[in-house]
C-alpha atoms as a PDB file:
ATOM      1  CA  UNK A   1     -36.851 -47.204 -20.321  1.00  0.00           C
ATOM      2  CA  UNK A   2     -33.644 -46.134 -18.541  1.00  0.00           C
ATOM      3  CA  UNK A   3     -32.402 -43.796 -20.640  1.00  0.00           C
ATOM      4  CA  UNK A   4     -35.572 -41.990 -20.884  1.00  0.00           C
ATOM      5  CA  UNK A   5     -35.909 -41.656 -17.521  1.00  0.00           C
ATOM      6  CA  UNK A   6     -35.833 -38.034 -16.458  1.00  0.00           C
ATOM      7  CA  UNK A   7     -36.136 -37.068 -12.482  1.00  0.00           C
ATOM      8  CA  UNK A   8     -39.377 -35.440 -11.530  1.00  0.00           C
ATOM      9  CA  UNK A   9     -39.669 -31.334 -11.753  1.00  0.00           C
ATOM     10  CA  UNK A  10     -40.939 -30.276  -8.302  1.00  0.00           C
ATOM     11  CA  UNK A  11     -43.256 -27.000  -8.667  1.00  0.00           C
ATOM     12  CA  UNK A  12     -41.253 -23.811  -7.339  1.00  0.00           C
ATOM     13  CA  UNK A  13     -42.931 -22.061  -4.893  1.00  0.00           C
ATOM     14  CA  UNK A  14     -45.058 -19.477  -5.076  1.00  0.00           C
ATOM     15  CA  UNK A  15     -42.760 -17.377  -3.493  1.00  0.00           C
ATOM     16  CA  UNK A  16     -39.976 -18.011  -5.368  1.00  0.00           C
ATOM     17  CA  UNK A  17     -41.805 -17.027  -8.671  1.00  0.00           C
ATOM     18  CA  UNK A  18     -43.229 -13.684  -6.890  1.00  0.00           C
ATOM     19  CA  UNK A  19     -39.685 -12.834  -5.730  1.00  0.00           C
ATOM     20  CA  UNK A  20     -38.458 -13.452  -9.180  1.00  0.00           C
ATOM     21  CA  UNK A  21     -41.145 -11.327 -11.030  1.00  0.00           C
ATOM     22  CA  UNK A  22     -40.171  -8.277  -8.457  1.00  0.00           C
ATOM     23  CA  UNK A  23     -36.342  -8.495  -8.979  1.00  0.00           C
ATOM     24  CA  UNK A  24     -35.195  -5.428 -10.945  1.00  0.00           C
ATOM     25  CA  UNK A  25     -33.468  -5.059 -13.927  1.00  0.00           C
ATOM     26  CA  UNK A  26     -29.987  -5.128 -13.974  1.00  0.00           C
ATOM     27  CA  UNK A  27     -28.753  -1.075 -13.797  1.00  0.00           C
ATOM     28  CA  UNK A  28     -26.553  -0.878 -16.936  1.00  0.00           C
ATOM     29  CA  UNK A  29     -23.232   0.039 -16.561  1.00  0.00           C
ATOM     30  CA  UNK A  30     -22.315   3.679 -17.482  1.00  0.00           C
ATOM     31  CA  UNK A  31     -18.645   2.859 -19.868  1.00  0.00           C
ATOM     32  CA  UNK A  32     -18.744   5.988 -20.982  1.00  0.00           C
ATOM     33  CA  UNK A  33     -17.459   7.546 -18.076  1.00  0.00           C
ATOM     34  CA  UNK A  34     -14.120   6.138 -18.449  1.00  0.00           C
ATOM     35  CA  UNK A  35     -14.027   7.803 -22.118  1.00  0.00           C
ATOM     36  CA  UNK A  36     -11.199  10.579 -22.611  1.00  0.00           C
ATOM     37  CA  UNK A  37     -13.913  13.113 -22.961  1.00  0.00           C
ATOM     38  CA  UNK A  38     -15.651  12.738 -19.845  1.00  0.00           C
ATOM     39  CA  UNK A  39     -12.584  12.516 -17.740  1.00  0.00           C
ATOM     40  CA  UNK A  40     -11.440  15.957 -18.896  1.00  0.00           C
ATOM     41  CA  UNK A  41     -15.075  17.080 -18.242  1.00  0.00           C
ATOM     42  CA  UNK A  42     -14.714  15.674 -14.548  1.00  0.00           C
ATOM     43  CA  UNK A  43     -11.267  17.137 -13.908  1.00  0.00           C
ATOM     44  CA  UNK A  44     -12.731  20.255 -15.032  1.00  0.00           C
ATOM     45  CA  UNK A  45     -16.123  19.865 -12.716  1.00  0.00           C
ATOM     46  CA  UNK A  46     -14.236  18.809 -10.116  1.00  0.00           C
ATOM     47  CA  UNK A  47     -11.581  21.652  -9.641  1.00  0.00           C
ATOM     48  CA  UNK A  48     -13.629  24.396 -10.377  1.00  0.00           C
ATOM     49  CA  UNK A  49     -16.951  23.601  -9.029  1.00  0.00           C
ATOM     50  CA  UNK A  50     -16.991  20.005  -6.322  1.00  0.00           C
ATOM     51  CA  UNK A  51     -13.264  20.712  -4.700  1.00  0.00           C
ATOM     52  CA  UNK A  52     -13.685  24.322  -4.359  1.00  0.00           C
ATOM     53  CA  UNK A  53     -17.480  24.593  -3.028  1.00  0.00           C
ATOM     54  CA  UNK A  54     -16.222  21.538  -0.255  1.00  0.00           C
ATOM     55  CA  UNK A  55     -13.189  23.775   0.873  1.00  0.00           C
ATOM     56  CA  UNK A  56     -15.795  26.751   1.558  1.00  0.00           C
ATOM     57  CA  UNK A  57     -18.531  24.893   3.424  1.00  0.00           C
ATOM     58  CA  UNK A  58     -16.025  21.752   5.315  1.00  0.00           C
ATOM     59  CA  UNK A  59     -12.515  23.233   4.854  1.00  0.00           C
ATOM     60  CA  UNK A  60     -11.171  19.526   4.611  1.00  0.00           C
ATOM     61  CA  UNK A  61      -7.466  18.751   6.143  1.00  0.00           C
ATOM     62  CA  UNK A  62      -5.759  15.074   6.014  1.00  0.00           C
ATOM     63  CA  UNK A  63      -4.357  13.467   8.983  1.00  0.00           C
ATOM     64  CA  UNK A  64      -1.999  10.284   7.596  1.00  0.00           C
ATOM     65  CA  UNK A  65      -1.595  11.562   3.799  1.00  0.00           C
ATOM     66  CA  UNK A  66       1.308  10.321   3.329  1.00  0.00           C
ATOM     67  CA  UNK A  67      -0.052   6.674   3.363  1.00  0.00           C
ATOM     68  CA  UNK A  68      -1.934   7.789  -0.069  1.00  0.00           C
ATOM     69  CA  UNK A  69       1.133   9.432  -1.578  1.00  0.00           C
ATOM     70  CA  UNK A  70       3.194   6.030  -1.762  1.00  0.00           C
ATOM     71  CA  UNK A  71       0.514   3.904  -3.595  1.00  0.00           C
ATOM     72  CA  UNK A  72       0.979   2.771  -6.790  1.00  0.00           C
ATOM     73  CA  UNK A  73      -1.838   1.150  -8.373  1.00  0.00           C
ATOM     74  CA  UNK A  74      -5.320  -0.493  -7.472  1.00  0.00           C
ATOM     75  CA  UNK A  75      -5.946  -0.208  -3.911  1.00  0.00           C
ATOM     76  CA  UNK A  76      -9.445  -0.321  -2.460  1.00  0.00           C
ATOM     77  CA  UNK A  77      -9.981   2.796   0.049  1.00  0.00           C
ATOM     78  CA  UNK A  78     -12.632   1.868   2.463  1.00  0.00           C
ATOM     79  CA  UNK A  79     -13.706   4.498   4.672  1.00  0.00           C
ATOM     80  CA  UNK A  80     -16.778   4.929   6.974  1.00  0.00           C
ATOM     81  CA  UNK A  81     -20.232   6.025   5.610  1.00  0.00           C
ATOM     82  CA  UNK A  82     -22.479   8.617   7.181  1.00  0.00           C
ATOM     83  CA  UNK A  83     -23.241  11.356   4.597  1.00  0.00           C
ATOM     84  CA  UNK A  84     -23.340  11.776   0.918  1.00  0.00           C
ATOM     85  CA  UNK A  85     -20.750  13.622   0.550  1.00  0.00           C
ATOM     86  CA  UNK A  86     -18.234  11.124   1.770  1.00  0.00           C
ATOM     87  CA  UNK A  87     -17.077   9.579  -1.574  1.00  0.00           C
ATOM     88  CA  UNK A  88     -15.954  13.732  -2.948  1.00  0.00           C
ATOM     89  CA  UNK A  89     -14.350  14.445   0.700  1.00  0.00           C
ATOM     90  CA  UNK A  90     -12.591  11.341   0.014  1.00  0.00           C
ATOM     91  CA  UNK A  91     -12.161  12.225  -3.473  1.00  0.00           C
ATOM     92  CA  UNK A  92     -10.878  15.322  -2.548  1.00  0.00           C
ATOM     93  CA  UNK A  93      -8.172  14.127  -0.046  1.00  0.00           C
ATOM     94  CA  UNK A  94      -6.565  11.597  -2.722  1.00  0.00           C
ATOM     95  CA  UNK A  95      -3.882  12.120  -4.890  1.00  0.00           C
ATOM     96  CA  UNK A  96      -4.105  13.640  -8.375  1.00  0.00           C
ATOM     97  CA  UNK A  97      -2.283  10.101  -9.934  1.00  0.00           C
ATOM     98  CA  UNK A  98      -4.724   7.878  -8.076  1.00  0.00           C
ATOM     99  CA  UNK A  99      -7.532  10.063  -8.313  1.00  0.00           C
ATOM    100  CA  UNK A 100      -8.031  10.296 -12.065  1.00  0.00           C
ATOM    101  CA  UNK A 101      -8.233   6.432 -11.867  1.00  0.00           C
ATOM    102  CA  UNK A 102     -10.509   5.873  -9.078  1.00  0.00           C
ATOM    103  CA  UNK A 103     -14.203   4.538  -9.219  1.00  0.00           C
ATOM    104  CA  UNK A 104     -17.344   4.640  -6.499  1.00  0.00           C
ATOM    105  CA  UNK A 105     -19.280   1.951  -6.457  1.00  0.00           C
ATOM    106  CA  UNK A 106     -22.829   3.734  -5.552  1.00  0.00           C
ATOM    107  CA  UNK A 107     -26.382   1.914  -4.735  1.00  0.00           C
ATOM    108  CA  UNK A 108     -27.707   1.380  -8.143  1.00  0.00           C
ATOM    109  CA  UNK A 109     -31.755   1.727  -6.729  1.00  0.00           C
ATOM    110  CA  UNK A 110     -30.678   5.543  -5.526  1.00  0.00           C
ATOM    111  CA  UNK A 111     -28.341   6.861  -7.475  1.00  0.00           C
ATOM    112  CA  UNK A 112     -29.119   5.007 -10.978  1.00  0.00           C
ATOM    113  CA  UNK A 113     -33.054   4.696 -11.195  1.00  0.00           C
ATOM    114  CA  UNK A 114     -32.778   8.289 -13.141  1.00  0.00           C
ATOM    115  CA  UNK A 115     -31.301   9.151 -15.640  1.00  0.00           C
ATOM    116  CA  UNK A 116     -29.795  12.873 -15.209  1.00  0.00           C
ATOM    117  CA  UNK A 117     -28.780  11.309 -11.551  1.00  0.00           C
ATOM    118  CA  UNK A 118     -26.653   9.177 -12.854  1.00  0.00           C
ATOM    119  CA  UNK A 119     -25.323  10.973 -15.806  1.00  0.00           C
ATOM    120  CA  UNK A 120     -24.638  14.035 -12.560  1.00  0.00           C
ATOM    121  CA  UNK A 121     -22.612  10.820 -10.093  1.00  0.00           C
ATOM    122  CA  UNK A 122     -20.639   9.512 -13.078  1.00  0.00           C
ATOM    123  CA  UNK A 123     -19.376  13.079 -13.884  1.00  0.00           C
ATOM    124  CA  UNK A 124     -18.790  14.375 -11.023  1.00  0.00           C
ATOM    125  CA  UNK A 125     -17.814  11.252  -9.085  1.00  0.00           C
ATOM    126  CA  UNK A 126     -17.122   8.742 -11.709  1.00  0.00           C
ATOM    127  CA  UNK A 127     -19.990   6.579 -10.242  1.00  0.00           C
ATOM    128  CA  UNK A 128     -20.815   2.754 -11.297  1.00  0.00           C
ATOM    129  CA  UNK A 129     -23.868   1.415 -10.343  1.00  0.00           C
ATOM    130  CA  UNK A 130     -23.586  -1.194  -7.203  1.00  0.00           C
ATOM    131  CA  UNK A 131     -26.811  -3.229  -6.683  1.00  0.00           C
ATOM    132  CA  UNK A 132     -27.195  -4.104  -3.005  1.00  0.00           C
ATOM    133  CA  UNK A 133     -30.562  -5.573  -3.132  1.00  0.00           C
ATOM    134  CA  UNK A 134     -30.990  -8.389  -5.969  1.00  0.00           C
ATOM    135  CA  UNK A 135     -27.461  -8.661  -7.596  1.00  0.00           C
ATOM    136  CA  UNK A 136     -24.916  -8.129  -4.670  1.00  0.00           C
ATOM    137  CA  UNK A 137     -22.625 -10.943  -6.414  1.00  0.00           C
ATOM    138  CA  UNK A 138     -22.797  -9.908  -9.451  1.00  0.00           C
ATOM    139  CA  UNK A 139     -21.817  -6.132  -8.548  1.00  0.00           C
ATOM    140  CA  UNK A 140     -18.963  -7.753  -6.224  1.00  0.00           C
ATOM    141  CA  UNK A 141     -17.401  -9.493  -9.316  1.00  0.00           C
ATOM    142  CA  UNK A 142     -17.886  -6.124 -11.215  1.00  0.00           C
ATOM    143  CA  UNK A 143     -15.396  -4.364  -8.768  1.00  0.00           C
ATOM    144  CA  UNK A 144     -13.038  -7.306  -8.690  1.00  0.00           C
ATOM    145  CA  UNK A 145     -13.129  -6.649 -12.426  1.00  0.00           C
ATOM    146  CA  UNK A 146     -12.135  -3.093 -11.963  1.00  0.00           C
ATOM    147  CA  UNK A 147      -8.878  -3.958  -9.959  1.00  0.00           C
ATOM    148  CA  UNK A 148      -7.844  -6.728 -12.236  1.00  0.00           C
ATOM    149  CA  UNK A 149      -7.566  -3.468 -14.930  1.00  0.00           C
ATOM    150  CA  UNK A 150      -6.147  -1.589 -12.871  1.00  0.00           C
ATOM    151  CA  UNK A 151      -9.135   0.731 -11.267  1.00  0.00           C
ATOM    152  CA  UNK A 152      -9.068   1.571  -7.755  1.00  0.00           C
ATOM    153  CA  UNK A 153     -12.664   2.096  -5.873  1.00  0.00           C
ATOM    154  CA  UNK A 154     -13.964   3.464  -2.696  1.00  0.00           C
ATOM    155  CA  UNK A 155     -15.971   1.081  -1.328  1.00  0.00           C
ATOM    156  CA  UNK A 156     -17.796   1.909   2.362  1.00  0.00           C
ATOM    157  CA  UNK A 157     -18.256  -1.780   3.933  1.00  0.00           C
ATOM    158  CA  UNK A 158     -20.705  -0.455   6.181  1.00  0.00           C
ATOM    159  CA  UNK A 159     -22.926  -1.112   2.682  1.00  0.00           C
ATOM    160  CA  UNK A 160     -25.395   2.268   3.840  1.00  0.00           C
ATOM    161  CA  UNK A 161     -25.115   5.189   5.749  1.00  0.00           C
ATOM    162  CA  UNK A 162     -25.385   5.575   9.676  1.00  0.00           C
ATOM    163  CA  UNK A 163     -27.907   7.099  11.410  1.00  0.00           C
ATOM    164  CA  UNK A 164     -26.559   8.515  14.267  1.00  0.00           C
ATOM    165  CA  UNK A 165     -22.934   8.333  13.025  1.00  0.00           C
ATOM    166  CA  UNK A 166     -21.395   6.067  14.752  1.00  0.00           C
ATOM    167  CA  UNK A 167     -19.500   2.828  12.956  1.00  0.00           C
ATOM    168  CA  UNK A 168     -22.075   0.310  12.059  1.00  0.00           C
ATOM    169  CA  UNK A 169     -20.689  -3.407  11.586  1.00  0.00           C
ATOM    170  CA  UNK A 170     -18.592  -4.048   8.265  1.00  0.00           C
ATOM    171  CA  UNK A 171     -19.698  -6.652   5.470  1.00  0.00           C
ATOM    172  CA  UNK A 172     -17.256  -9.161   4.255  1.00  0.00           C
ATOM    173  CA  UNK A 173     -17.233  -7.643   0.252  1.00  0.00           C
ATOM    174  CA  UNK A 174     -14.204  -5.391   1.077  1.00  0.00           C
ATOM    175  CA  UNK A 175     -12.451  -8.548   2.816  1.00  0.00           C
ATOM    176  CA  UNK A 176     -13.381 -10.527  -0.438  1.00  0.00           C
ATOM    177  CA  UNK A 177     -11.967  -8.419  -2.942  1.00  0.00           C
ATOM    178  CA  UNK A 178      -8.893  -7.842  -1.000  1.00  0.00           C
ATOM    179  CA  UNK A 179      -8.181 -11.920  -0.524  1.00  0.00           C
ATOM    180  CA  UNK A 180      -9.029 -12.191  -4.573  1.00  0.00           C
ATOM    181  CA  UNK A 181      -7.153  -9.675  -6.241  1.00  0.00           C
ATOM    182  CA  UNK A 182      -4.550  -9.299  -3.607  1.00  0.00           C
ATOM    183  CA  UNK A 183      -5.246  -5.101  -3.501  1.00  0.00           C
ATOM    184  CA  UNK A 184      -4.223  -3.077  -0.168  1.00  0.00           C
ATOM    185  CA  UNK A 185      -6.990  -1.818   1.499  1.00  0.00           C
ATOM    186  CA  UNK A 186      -6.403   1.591   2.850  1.00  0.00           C
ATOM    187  CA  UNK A 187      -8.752   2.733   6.127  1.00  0.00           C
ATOM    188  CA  UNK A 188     -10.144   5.826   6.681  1.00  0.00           C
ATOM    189  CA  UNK A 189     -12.239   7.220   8.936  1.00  0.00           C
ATOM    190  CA  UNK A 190     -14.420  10.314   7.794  1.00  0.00           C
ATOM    191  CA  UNK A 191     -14.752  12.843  10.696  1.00  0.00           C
ATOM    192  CA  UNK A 192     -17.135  15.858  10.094  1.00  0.00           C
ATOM    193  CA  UNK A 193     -19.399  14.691   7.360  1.00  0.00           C
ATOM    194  CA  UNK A 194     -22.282  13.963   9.451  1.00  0.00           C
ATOM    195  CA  UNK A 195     -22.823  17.076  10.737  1.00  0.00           C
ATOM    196  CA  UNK A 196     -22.106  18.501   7.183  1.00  0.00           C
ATOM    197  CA  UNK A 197     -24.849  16.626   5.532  1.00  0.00           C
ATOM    198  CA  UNK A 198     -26.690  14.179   7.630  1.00  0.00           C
ATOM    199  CA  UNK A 199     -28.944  11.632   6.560  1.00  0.00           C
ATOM    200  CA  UNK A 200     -31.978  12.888   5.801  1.00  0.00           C
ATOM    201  CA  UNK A 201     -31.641  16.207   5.348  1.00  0.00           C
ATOM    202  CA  UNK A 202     -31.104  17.881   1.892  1.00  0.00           C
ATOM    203  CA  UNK A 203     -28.740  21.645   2.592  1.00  0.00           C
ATOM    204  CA  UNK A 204     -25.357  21.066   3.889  1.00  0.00           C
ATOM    205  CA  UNK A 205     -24.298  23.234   6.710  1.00  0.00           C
ATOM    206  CA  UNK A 206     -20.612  24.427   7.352  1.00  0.00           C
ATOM    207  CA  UNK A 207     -19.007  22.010   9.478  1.00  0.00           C
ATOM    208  CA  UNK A 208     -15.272  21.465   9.731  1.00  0.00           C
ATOM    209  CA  UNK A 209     -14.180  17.984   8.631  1.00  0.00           C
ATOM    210  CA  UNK A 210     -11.003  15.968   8.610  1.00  0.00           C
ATOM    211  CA  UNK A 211     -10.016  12.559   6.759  1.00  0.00           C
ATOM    212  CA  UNK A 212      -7.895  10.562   8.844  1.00  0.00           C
ATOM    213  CA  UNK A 213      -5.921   7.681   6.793  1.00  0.00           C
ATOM    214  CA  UNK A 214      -4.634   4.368   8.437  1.00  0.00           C
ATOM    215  CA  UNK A 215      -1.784   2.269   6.524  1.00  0.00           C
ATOM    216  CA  UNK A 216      -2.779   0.121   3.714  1.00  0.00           C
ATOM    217  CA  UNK A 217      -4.154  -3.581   5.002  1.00  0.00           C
ATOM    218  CA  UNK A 218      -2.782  -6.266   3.012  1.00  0.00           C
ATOM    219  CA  UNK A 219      -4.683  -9.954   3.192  1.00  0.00           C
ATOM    220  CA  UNK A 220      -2.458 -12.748   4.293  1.00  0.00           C
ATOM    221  CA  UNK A 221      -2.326 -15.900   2.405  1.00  0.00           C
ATOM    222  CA  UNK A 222      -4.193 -17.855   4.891  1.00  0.00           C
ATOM    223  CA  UNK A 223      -5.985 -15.489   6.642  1.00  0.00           C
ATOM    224  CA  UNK A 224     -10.059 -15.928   5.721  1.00  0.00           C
ATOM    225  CA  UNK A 225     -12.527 -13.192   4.395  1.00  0.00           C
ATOM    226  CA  UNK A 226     -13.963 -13.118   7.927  1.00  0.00           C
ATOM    227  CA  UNK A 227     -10.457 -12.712   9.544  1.00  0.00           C
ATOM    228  CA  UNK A 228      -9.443 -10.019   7.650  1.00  0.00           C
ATOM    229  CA  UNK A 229     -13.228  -8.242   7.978  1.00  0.00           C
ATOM    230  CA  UNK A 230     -12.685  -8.103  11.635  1.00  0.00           C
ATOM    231  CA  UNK A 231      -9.084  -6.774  11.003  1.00  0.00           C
ATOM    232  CA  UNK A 232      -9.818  -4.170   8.846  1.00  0.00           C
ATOM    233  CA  UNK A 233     -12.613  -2.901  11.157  1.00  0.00           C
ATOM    234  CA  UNK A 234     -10.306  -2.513  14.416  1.00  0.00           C
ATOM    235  CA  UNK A 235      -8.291  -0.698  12.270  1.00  0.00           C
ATOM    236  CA  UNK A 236     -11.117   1.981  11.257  1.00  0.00           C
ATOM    237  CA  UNK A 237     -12.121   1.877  14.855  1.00  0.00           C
ATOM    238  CA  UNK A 238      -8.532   2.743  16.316  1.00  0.00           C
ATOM    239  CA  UNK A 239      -8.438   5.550  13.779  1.00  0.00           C
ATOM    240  CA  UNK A 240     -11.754   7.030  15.470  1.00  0.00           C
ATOM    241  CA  UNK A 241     -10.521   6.666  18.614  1.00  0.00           C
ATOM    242  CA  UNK A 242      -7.536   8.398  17.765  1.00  0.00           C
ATOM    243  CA  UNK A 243      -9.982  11.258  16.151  1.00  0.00           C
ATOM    244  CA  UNK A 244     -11.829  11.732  19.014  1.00  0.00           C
ATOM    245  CA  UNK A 245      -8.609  14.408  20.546  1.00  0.00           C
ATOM    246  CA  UNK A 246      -8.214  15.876  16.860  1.00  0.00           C
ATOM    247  CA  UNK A 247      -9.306  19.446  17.124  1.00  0.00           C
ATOM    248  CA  UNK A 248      -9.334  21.314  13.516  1.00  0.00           C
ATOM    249  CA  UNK A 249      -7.340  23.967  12.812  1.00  0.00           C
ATOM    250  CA  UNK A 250      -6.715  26.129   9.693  1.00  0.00           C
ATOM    251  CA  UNK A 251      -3.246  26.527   8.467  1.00  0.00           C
ATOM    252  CA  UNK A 252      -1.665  30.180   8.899  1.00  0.00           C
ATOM    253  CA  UNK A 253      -1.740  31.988   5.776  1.00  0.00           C
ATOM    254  CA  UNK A 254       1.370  32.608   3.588  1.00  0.00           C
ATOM    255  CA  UNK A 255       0.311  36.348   2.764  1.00  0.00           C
ATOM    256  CA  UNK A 256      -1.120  38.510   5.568  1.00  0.00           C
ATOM    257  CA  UNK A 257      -4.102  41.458   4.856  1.00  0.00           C
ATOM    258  CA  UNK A 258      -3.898  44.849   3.877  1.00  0.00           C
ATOM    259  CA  UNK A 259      -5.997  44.447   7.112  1.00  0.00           C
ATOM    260  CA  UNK A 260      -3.191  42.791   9.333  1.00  0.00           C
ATOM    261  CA  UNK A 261      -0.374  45.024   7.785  1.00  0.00           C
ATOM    262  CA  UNK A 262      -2.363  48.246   8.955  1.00  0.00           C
ATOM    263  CA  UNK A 263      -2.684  46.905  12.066  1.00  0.00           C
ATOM    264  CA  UNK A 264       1.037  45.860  12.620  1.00  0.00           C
ATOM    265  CA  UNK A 265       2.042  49.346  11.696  1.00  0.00           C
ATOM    266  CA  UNK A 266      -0.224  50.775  14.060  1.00  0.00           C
ATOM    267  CA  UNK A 267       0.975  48.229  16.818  1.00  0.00           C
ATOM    268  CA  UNK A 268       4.942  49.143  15.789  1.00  0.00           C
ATOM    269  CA  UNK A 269       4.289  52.855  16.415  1.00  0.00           C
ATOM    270  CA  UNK A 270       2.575  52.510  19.524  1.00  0.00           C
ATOM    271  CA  UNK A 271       6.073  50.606  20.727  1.00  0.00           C
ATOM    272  CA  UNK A 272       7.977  53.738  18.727  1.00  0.00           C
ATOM    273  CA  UNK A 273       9.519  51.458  15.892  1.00  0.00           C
ATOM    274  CA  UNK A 274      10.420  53.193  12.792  1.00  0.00           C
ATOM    275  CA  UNK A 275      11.544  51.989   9.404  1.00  0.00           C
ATOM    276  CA  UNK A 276      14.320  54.271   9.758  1.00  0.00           C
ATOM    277  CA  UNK A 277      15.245  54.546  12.997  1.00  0.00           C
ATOM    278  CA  UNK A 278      18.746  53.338  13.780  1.00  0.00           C
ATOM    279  CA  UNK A 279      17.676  50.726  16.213  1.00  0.00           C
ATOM    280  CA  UNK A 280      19.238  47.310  16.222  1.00  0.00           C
ATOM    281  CA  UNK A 281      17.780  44.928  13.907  1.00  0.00           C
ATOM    282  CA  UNK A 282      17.579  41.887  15.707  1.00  0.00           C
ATOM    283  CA  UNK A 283      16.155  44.258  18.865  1.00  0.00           C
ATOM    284  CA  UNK A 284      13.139  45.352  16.638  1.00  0.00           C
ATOM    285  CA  UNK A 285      12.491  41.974  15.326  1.00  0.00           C
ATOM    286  CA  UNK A 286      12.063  40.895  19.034  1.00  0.00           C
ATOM    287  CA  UNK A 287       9.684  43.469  19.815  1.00  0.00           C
ATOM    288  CA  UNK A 288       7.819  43.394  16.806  1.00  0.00           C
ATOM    289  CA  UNK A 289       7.355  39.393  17.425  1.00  0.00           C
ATOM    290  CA  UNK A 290       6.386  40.522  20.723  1.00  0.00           C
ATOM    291  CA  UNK A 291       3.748  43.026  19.995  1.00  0.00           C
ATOM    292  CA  UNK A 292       2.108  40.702  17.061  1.00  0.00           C
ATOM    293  CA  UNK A 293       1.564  37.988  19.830  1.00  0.00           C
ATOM    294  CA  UNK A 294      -1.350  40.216  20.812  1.00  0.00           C
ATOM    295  CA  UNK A 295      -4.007  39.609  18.596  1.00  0.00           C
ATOM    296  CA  UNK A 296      -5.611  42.396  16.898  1.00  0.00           C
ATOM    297  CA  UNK A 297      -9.830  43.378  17.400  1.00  0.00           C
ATOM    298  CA  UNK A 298     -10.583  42.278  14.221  1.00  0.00           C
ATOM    299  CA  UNK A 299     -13.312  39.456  13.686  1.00  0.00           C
ATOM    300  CA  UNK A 300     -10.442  36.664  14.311  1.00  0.00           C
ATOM    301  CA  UNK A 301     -10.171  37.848  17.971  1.00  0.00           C
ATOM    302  CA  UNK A 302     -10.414  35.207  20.827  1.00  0.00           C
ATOM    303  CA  UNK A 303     -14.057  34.711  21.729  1.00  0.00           C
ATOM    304  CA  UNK A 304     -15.404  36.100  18.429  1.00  0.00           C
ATOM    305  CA  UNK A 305     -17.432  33.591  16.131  1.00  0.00           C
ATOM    306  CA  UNK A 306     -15.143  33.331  13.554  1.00  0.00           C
ATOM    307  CA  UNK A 307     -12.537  31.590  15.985  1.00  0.00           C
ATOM    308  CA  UNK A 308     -15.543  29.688  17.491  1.00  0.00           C
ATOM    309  CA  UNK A 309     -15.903  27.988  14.054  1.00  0.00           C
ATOM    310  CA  UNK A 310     -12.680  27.727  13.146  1.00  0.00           C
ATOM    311  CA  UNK A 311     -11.619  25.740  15.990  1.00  0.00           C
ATOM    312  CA  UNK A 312     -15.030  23.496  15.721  1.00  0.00           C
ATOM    313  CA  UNK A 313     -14.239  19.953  16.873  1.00  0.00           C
ATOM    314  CA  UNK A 314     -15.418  17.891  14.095  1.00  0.00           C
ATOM    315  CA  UNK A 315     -17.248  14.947  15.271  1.00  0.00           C
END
């Protein structure tokens, strides 16, 4: 009689069952985006079409690069999250050698219910799917995974995107995948994307934008998940604090216009500077530096609209 004793099955609840029956199925895993062949067709869609059509509409600059340059390895990158077009601008603003081994973990009910969606993330992106809703463990382990082989991902820890913009409060996955695997986590703060692509809406509009990088956060040996949560996000809000005086500015160009030259000769013989004139070389110089301090009436004058959106403050 004792050792056929069993202990009594209680009934689940009906709720229980119902929320079982609703869960989803597990998004599959697209491998073959790691193959050889579809990371030459990434490079490709990447530099010629992603890169290039981002440097037209955002003209994206890096403030702390060099924090990215020194990394060797699987590091998790864990930046803020308003827009979609965070994980390219962050893409973008790595480095060739960790770039062409980097993975974003995307929400697996948006970006992987369809299937030319996700074939379009995992090429251009090199997506995997992320399921925030019914398997949040098992897509944490997933990434872990991905370290352990040497993969790095950019994972937002916000988990969505903001509203408004402004730094919503950070989950503890980034903080447990750091205290597992041991990986740096580098912070970043995206500045810019949400008034290039908002939530919401479905055209980007041109909007400066600037990725400002923090030094890599490594978890201490008895520091806790929550610990190094809080941590990290101090660290993404100093680097927004420190964003809020950054004013964008292009670079001068290497090569001035047939435009520019025309209008430096015309400014040299208004001064009466000639080519050939015996005048001392280091004299001319001095006046021509002088005279080119004056900007010409061209569309890049001071108070035109060009300058006006070159010298938007991204916020």
């Amino acid at each position: 009689m004792v050792r056929d004793w069993r202990p009594p099955q209680h009934p689940e609840p009906d709720e229980t069952v119902a929320r079982r029956e609703r869960r989803q199925a597990r998004s599959p895993e697209p491998v073959w985006g790691r193959h050889p062949a579809a990371e030459a067709a990434r490079r490709t869609v990447q530099n010629r079409a992603l890169f290039p059509l981002l440097t037209a509409m955002a003209r994206p600059e890096v403030v702390g690069g060099h924090h990215l340059a020194t990394l060797r390895g699987p590091v998790i990158i864990a930046p803020n999250h308003v827009s979609h077009v965070d994980a390219p601008v962050m893409l973008q603003a790595l480095p060739a050698h960790l770039r062409e081994r980097t993975l974003v973990p995307a929400a697996a009910d948006y970006f992987f219910d369809r299937r030319w969606l996700s074939a379009v993330v995992t090429i251009a992106i090199n997506a995997v799917p992320f399921d925030r809703r019914n398997e949040i463990a098992d897509s944490v382990r997933r990434c872990e995974r991905f370290l352990r082989h040497g993969y790095s991902i950019v994972l937002f820890p916000e988990g969505t995107r903001s509203l408004d913009g402004r730094l919503r409060g950070f989950k503890a996955g980034v903080a447990h995948l750091a205290a597992n695997t041991g990986a740096p986590v580098v912070p970043v703060y995206l500045q810019g994307t949400h008034r290039l692509l908002p939530r919401g809406k479905a055209v980007p509009r041109p909007s400066a934008v600037c990725v400002h990088v923090g030094e890599p956060l490594f978890a201490g040996p008895e520091e806790s998940a929550r610990q190094f949560n809080t941590r990290l996000e101090d660290a993404v809000i100093a680097l927004a604090t420190q964003a809020r005086g950054w004013r964008h500015r292009d670079r001068v160009p290497e090569a001035r216009s047939w435009r520019e030259r025309w209008s430096a000769s015309r400014r040299d013989a208004v001064v009466g500077i000639d080519s050939g004139s015996s005048v001392d070389g280091a004299w001319r110089d001095a006046v021509r530096a002088e005279a080119e301090l004056v900007p010409p009436a061209s569309p890049g004058a001071p108070g035109s609209w060009m300058v006006r959106w070159r010298s938007t403050t991204p916020r």
